[in-house]
N, C-alpha and C. Protein backbone atom coordinates (compact mmCIF):
# COMPACT_ATOMS: atom_id res chain seq x y z
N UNK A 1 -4.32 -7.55 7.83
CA UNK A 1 -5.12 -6.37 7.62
C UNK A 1 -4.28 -5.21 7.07
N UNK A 2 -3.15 -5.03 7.77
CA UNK A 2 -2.48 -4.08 7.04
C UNK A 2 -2.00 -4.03 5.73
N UNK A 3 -2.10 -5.17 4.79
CA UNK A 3 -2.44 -5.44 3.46
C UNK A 3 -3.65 -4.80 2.37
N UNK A 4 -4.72 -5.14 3.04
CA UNK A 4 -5.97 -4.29 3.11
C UNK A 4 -5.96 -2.95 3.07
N UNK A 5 -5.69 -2.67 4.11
CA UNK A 5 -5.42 -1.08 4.23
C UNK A 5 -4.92 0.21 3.41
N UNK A 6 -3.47 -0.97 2.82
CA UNK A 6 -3.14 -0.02 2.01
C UNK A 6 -3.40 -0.11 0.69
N UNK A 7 -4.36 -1.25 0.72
CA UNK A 7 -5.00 -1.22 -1.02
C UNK A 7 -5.78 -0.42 -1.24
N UNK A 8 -6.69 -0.28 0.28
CA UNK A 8 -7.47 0.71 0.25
C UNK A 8 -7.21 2.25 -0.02
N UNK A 9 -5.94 2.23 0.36
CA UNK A 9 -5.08 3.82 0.06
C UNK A 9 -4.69 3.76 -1.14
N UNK A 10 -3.85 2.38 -1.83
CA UNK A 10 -3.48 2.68 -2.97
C UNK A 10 -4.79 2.72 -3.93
N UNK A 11 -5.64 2.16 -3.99
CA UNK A 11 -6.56 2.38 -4.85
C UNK A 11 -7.76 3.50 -4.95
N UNK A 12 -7.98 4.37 -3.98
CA UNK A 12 -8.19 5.56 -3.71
C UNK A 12 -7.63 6.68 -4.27
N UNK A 13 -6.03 6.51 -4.04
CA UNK A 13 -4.75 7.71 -4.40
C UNK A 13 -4.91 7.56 -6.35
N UNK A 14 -5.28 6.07 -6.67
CA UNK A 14 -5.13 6.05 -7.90
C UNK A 14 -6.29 6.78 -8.76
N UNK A 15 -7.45 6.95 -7.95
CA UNK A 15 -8.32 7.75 -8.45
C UNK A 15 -7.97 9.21 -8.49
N UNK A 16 -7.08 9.54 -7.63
CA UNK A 16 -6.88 10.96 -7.39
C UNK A 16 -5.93 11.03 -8.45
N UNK A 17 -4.90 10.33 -8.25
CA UNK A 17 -3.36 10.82 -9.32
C UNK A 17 -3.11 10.55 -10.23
N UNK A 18 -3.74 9.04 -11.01
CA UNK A 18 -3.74 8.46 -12.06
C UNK A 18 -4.33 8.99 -12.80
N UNK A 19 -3.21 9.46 -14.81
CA UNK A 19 -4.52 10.15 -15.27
C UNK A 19 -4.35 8.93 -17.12
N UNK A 20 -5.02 8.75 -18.04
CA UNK A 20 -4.88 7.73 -18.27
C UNK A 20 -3.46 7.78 -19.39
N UNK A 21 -2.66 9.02 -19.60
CA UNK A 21 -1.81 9.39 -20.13
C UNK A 21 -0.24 8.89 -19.47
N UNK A 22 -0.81 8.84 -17.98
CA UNK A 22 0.18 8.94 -17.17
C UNK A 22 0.86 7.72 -16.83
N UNK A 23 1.99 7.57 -15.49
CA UNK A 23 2.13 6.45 -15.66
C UNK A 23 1.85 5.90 -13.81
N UNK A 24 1.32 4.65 -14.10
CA UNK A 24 0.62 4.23 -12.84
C UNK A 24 1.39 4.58 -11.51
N UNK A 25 0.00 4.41 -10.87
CA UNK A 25 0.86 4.44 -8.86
C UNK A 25 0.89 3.81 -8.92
N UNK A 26 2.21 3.26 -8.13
CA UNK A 26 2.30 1.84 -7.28
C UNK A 26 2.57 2.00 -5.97
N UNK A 27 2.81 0.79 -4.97
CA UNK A 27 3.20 0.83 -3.82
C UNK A 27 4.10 1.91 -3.59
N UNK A 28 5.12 1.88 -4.21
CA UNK A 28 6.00 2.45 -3.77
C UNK A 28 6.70 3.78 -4.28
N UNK A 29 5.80 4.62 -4.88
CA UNK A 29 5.23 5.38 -5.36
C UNK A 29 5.22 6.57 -3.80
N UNK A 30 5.82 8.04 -4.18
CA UNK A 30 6.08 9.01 -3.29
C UNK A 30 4.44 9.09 -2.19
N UNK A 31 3.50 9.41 -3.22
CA UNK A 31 2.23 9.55 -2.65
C UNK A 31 1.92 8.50 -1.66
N UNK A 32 2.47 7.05 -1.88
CA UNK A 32 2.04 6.46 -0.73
C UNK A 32 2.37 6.18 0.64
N UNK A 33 3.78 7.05 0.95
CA UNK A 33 5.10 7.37 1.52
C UNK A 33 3.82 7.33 3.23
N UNK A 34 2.64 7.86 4.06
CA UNK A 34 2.10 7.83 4.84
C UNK A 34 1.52 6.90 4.63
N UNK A 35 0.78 5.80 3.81
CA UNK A 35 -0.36 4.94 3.32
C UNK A 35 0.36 3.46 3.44
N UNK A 36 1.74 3.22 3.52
CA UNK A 36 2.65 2.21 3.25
C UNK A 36 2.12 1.13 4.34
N UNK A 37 2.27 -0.16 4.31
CA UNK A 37 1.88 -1.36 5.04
C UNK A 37 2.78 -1.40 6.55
N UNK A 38 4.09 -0.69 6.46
CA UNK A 38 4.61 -0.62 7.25
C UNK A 38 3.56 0.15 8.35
N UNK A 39 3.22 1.76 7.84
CA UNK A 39 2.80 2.41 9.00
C UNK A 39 1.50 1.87 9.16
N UNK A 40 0.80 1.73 8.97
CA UNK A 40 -0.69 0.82 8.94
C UNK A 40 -0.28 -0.89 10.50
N UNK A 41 0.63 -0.90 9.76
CA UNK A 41 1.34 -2.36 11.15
C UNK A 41 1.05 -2.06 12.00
N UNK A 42 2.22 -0.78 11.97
CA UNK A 42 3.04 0.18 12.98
C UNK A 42 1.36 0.43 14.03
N UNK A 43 0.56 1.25 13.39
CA UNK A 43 -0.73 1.61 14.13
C UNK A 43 -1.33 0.57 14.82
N UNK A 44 -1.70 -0.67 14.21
CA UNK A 44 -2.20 -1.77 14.15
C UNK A 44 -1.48 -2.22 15.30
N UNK A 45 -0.27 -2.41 15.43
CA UNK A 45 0.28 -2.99 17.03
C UNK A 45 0.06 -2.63 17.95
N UNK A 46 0.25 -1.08 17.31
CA UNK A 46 -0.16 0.22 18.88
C UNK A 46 -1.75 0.54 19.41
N UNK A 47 -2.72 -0.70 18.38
CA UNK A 47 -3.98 -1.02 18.82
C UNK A 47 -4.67 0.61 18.52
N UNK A 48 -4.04 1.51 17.59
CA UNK A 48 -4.43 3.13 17.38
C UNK A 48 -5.55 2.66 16.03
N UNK A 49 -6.55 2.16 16.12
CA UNK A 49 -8.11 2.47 15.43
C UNK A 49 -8.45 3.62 14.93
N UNK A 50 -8.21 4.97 16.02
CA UNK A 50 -8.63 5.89 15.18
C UNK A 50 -7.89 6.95 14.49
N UNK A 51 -6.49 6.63 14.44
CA UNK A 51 -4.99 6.78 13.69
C UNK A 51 -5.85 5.76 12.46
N UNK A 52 -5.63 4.68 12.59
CA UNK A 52 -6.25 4.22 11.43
C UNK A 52 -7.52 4.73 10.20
N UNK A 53 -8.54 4.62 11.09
CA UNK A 53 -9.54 5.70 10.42
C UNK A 53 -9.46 7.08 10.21
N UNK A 54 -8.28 7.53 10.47
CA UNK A 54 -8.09 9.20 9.88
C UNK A 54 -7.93 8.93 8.90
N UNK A 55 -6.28 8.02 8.68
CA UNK A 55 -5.59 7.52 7.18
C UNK A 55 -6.57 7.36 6.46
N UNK A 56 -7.70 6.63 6.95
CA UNK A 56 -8.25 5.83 5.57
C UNK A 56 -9.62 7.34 5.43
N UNK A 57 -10.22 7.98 6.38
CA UNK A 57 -10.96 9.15 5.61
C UNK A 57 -10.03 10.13 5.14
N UNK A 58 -8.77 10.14 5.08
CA UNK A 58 -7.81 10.71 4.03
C UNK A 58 -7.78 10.63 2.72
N UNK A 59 -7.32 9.17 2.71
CA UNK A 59 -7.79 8.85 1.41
C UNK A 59 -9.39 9.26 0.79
N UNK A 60 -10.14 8.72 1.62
CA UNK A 60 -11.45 8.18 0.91
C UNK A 60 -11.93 10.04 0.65
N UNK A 61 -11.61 10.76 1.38
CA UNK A 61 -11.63 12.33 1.02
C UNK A 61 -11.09 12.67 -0.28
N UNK A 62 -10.11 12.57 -0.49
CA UNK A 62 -9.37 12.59 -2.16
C UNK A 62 -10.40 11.89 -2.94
N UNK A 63 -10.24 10.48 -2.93
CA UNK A 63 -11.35 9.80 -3.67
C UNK A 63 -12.68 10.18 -3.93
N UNK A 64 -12.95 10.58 -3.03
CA UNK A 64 -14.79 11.34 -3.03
C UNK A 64 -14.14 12.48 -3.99
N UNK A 65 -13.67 13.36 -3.86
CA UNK A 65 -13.65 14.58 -4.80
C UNK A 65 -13.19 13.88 -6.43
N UNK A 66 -12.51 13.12 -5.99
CA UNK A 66 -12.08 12.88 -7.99
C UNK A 66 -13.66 11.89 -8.30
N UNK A 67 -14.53 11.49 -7.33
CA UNK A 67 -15.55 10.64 -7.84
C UNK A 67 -17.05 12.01 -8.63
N UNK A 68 -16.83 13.42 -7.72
CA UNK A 68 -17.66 14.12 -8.10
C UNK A 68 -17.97 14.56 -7.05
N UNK A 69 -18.11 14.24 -5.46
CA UNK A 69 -18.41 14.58 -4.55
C UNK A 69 -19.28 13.04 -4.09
N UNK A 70 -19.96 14.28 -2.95
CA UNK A 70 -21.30 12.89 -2.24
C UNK A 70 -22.66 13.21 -3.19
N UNK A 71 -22.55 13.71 -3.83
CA UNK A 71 -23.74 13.99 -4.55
C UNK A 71 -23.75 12.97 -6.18
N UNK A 72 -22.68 12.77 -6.28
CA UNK A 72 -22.97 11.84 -7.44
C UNK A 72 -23.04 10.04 -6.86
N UNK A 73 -23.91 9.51 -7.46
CA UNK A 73 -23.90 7.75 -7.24
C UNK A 73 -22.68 7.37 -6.96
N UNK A 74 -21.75 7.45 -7.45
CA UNK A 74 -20.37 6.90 -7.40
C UNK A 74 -20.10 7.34 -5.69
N UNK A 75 -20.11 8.75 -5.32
CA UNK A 75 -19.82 9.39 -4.25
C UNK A 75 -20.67 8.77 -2.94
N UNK A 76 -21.92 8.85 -3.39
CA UNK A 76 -22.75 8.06 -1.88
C UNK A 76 -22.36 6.80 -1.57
N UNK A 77 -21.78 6.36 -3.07
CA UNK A 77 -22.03 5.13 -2.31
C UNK A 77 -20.51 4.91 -2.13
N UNK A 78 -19.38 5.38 -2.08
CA UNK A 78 -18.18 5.64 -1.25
C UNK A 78 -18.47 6.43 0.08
N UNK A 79 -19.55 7.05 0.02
CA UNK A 79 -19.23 8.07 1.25
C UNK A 79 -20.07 6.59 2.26
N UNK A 80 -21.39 5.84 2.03
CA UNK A 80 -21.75 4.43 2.55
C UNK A 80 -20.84 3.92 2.94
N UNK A 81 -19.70 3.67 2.64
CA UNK A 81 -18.88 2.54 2.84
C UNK A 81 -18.08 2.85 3.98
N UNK A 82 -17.44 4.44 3.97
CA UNK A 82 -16.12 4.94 4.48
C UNK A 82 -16.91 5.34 5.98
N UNK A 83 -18.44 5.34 5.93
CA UNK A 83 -19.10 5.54 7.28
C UNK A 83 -18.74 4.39 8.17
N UNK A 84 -19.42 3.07 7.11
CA UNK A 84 -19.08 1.62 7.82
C UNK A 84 -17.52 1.68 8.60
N UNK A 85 -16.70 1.98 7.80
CA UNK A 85 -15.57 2.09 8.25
C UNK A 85 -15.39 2.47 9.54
N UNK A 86 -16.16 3.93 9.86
CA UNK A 86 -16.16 4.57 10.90
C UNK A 86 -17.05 4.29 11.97
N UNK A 87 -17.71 3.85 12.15
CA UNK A 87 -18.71 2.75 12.88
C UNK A 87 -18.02 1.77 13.70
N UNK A 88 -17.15 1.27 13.39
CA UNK A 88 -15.86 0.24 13.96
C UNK A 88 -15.30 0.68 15.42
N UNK A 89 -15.70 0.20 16.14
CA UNK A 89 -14.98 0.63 17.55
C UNK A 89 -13.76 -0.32 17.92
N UNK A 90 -13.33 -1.53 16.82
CA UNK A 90 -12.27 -2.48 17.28
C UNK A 90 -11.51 -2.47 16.09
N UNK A 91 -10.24 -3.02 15.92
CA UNK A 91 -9.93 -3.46 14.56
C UNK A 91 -10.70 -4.36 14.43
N UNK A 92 -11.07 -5.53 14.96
CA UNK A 92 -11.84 -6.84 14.21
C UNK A 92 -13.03 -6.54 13.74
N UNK A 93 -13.47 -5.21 14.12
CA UNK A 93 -15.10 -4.80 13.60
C UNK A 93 -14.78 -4.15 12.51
N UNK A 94 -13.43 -3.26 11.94
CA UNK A 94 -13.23 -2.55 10.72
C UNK A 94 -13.10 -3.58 9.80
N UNK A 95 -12.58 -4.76 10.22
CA UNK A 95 -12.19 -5.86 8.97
C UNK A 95 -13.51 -5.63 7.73
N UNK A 96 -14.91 -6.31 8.17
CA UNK A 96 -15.41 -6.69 7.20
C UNK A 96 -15.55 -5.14 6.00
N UNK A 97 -15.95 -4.05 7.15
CA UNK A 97 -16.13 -2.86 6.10
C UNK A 97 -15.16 -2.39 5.58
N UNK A 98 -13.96 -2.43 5.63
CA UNK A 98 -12.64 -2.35 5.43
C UNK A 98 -12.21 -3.12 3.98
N UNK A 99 -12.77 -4.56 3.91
CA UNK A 99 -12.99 -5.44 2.59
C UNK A 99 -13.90 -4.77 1.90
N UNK A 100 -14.58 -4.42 2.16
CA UNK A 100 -15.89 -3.76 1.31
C UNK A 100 -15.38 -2.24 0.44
N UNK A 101 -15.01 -1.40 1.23
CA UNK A 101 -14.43 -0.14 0.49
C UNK A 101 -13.43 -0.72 -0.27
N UNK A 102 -12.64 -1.51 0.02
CA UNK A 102 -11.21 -2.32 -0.77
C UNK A 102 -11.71 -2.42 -1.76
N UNK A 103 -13.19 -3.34 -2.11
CA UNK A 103 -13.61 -4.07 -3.52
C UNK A 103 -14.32 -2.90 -3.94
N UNK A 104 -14.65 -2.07 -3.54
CA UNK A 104 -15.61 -1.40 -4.23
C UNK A 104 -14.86 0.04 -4.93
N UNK A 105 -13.67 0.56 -4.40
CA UNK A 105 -12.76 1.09 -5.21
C UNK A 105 -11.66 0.61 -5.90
N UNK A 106 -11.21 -0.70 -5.57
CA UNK A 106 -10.47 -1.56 -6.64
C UNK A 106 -11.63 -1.58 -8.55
N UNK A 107 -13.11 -1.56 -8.00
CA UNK A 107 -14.18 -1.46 -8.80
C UNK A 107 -13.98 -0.25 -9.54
N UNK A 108 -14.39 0.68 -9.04
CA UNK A 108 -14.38 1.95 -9.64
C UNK A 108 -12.90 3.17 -10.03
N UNK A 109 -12.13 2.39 -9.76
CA UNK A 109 -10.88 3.22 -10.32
C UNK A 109 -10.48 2.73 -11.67
């Protein structure tokens, strides 16, 4: 999962920072310096869920603003997803919505 996670960050951040002049984020890339697979583990061992779901409405906050807000299509239906997210009272319950925001901004960036 902590694989996941930070695709979900990196592909979020890439909506925010990537411009098409520029030159790509990657992993290892300054911006992802909090978002990294390490600290995502790190949380993930310490069974911290809602350490987890801050990170990821961090991201998905950046992302919503470079999408237009919640008011544009693109935006609801990120702001849909990042709810699912938050709905999760276990890690094993974030998994599936967790895949879902993954594909759906790997989509739209």
């Amino acid at each position: 999962m902590e694989l996941t996670l930070e695709a979900v960050a990196l592909f979020a951040l890439k909506l925010v920072h990537e411009t098409d002049d520029g030159s790509p984020i990657v992993r290892d890339d300054p911006v992802m310096a909090t978002y990294e697979r390490e600290v995502f583990g790190l949380l993930m061992r310490q069974g911290d869920l809602r350490a987890i779901q801050t990170k990821l409405d961090e991201c998905v906050a950046q992302a919503l603003v470079a999408l237009g807000g919640k008011e544009t299509v693109l935006g609801r239906e990120l702001e849909r997803l990042a709810v699912d997210t938050r709905k999760a009272s276990t890690l094993e319950e974030l998994d599936a919505p967790l895949d879902a925001l993954r594909h759906y901004l790997k989509a739209v960036q």
